[in-house]
Protein backbone atom coordinates (compact mmCIF):
# COMPACT_ATOMS: atom_id res chain seq x y z
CA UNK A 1 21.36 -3.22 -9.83
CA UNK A 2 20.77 -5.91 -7.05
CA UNK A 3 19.67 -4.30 -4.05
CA UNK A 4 20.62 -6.23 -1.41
CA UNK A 5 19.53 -5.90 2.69
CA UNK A 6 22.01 -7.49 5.28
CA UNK A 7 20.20 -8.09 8.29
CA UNK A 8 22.34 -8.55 11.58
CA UNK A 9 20.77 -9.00 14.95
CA UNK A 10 23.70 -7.06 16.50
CA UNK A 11 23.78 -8.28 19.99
CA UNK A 12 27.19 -10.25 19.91
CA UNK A 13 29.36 -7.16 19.14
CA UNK A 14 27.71 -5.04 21.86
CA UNK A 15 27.73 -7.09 24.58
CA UNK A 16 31.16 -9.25 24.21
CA UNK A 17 34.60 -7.72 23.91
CA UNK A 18 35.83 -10.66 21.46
CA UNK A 19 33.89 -9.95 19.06
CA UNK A 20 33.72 -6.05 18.98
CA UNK A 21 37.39 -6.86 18.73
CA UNK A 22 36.74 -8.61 15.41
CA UNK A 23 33.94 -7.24 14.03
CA UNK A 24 33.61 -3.86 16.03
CA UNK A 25 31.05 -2.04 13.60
CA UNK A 26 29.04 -5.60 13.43
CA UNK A 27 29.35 -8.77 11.14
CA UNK A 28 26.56 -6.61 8.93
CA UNK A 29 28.91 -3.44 8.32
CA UNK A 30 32.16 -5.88 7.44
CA UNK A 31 30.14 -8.09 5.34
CA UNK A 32 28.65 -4.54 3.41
CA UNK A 33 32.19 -3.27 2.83
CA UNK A 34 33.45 -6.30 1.68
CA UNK A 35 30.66 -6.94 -0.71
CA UNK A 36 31.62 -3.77 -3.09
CA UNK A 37 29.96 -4.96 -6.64
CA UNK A 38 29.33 -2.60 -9.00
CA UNK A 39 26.32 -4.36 -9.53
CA UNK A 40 25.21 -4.76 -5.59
CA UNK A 41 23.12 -1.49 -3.91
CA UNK A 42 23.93 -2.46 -0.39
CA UNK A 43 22.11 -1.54 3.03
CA UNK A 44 21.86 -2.98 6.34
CA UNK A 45 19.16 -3.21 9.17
CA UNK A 46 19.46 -4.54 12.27
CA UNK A 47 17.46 -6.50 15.07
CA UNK A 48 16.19 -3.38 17.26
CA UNK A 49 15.59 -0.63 14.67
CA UNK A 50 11.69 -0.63 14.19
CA UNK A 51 10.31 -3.69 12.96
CA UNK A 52 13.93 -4.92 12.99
CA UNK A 53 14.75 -2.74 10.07
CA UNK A 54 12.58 -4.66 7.54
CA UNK A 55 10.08 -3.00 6.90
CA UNK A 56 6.99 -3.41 4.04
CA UNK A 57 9.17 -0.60 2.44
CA UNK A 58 12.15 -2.56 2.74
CA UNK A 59 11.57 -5.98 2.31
CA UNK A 60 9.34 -4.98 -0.57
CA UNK A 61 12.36 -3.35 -2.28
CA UNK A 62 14.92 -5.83 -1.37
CA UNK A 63 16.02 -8.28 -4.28
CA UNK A 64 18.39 -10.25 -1.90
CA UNK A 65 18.25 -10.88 1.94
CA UNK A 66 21.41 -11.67 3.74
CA UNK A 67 20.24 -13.01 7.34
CA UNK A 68 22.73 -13.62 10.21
CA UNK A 69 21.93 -14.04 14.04
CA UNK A 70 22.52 -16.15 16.75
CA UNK A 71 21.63 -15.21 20.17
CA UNK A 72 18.59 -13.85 19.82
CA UNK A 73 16.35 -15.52 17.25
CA UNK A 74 13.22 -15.33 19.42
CA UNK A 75 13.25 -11.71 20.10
CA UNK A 76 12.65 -11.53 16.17
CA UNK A 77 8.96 -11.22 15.75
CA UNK A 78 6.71 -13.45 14.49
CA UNK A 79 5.30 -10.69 11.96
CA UNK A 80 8.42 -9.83 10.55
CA UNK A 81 9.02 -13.80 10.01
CA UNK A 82 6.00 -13.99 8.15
CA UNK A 83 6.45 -11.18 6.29
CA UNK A 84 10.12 -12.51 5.29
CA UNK A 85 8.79 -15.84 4.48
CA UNK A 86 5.69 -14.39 2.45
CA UNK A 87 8.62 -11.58 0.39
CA UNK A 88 10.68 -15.25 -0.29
CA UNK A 89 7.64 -16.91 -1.90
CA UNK A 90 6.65 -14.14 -4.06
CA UNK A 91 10.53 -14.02 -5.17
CA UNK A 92 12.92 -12.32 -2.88
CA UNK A 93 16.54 -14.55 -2.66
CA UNK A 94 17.41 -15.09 1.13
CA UNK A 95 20.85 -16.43 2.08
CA UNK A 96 21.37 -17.71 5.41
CA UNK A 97 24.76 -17.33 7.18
CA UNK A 98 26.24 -19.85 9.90
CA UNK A 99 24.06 -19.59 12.74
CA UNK A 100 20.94 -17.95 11.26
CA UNK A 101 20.00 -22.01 10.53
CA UNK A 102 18.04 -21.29 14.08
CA UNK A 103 16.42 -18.24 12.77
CA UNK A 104 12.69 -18.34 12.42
CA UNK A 105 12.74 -17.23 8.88
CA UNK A 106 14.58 -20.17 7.69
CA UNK A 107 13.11 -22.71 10.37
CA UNK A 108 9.91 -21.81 8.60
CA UNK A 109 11.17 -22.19 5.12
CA UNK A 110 12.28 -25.66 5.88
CA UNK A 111 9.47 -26.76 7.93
CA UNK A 112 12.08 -29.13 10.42
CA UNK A 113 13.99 -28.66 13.24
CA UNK A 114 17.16 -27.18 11.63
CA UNK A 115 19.04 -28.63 14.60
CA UNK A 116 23.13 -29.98 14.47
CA UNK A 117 25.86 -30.79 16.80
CA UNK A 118 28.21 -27.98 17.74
CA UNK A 119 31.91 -27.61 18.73
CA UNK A 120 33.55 -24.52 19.54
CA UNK A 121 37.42 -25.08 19.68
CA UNK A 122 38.68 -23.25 17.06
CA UNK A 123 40.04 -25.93 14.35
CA UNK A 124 40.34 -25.90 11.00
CA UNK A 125 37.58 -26.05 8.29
CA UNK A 126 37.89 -27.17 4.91
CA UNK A 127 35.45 -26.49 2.61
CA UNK A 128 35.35 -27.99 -0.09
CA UNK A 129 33.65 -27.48 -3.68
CA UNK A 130 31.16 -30.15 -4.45
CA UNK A 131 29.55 -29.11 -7.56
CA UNK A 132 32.12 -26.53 -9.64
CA UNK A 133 29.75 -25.99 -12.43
CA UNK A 134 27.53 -24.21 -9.97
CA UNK A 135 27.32 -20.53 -10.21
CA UNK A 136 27.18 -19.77 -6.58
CA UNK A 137 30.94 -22.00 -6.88
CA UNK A 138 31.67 -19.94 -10.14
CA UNK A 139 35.79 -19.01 -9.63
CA UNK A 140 35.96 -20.56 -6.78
CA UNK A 141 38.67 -22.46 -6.04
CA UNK A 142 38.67 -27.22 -5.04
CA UNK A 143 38.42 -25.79 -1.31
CA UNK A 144 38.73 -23.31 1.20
CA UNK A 145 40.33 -23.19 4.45
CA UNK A 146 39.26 -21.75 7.44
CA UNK A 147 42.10 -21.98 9.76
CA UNK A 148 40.01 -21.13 12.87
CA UNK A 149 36.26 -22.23 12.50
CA UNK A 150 33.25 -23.69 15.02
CA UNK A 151 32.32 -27.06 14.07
CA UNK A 152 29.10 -27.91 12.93
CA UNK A 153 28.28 -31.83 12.13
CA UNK A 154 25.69 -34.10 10.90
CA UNK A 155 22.93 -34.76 10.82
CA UNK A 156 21.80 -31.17 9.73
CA UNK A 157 17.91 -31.72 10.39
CA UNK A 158 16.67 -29.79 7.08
CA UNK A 159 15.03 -30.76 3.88
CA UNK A 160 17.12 -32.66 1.27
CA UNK A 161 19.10 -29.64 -0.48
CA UNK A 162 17.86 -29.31 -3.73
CA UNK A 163 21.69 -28.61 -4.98
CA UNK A 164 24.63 -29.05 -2.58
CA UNK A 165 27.59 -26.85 -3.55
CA UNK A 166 29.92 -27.11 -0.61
CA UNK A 167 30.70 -30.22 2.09
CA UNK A 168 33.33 -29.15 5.47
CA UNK A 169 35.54 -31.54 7.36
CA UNK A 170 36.94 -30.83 10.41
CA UNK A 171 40.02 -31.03 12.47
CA UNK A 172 37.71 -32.77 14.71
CA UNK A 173 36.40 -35.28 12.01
CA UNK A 174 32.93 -34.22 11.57
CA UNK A 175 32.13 -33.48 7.82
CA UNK A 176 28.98 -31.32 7.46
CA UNK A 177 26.39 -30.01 4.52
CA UNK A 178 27.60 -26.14 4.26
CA UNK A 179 26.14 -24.81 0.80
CA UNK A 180 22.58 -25.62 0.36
CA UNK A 181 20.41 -24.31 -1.82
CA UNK A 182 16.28 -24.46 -1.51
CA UNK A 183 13.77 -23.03 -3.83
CA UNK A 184 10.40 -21.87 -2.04
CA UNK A 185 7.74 -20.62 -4.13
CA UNK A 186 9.62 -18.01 -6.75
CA UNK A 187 12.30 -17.43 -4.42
CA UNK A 188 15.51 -18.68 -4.12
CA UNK A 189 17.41 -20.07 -0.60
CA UNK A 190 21.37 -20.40 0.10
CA UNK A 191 22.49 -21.43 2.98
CA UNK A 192 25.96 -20.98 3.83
CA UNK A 193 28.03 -22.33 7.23
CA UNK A 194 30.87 -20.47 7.55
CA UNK A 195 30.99 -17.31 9.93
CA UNK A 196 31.09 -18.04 13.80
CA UNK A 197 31.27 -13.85 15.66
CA UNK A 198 34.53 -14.68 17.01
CA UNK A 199 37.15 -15.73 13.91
CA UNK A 200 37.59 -13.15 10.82
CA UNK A 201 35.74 -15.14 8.76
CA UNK A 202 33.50 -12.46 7.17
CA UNK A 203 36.93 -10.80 5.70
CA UNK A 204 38.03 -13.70 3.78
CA UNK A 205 38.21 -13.05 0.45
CA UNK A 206 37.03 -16.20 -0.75
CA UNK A 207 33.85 -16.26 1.21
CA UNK A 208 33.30 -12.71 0.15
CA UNK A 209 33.52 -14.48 -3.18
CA UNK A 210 30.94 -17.28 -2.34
CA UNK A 211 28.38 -14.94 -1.15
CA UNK A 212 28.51 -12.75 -4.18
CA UNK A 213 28.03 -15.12 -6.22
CA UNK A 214 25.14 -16.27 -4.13
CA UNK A 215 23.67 -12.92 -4.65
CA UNK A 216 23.57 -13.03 -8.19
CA UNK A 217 22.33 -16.55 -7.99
CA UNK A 218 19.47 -15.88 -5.52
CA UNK A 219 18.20 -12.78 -7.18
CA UNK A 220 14.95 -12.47 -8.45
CA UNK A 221 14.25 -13.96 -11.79
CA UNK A 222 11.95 -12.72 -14.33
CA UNK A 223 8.32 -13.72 -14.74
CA UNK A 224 4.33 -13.57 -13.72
CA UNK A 225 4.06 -13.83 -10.23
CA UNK A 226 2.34 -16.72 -8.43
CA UNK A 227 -1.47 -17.44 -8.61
CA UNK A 228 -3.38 -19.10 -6.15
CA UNK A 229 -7.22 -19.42 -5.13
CA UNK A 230 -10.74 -19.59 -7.57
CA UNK A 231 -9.63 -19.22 -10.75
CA UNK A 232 -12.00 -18.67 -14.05
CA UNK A 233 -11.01 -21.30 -16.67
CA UNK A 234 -8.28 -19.87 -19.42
CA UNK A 235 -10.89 -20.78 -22.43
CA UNK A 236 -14.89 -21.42 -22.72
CA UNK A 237 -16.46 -24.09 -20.97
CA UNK A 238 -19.08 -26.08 -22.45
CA UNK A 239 -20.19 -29.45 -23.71
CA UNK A 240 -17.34 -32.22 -24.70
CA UNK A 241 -18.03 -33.52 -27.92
CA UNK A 242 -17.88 -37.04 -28.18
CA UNK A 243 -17.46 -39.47 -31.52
């Protein structure tokens, strides 16, 4: 089994009628029910449970951390961020969702700004798939469509992707990096664009699809963990012998 945390800050679908419309038990709760995997053990925390629901506990038995928030990255602590960042080195797989690029977890994972340009006008999206052989693209379809999307467009201020699996356009004409993948330490980073609180996005089947596959991509893989600091030498020291 993969056990897998979704973490939702939860503010948008208590506070705005547009989105409790969409998503009225929170993006976390739709994205949980629509990830149903035989091989996925599924919970969910949220932003004002204590420590934000991620615990040592937690985050220490967490293969896979699904991260989306938006309006309230800086009411996440900076404790919890380390101790995210820290669970990511040693090997836990993070994927970040739409607007969780601003989160502090992932601004500290990619060491940059993180910043875009923004449109909210509820065009099209097509995303399209830029490297099939990938496993996080694995039965996944040439593109996607998002009838109703927010636009996000380049330049994405973040590291060079170490794969890229999925490029939008949009009605608009932006185009925009949406499937990234980073590796950090042992662990393993996808982000993923698509999601904005207000458009059904999260019940799509095909990005349903994407981010189970991500799952499976970003779990932990198998092997010593990470050394660091004095080490004694791995065989005898002593004199060189020369010819």
């Amino acid at each position: 089994m993969i056990n897998v945390t979704i973490w939702n800050e939860f503010v948008h679908e208590n506070i705005h009628d547009e989105v409790k419309a969409v998503y009225p038990e929170g993006i976390h709760t739709a994205l949980a029910e629509g990830l149903q995997d035989p091989e996925f053990a599924v919970t969910t925390a949220t932003l004002e449970q204590p420590e934000h629901g991620l615990t040592e506990d937690v985050l220490n038995s967490t293969d896979v951390l699904i991260w989306w928030g938006h309006m309230a990255h800086d009411r996440v602590s900076d404790e919890i961020t380390a101790r995210v960042v820290k669970r990511v080195q040693a090997g836990m797989g993070l994927i970040v969702l739409h607007s969780g690029h601003f989160s502090k977890p992932f601004k500290a994972l990619m060491g940059t700004s993180c910043d875009l340009k923004w449109r909210e006008a509820g065009e099209q999206e097509i995303l399209w798939n830029v490297n099939p052989s990938h496993p996080i693209a694995e039965g996944v379809d040439v593109k996607i469509i998002l009838e109703h999307e927010e636009m996000y467009g380049e330049y994405f201020d973040i590291p060079t992707p170490d794969e890229l699996v999925f490029i939008s356009n949009f009605e608009g004409g932006e185009v925009f990096r949406s499937g990234c993948t980073f590796r950090r330490g042992r662990g393993k980073i996808f982000y993923f664009r698509p999601g904005h609180e207000t458009y059904p996005t999260y019940y799509q089947p095909e990005i349903l699809k994407v981010i189970a596959n991500s799952i499976k991509w970003a779990k932990p893989a198998e092997g010593s963990a990470l050394q660091f600091g004095n080490m004694q030498p791995v065989r005898a020291l002593g004199k060189v012998e020369t010819v």
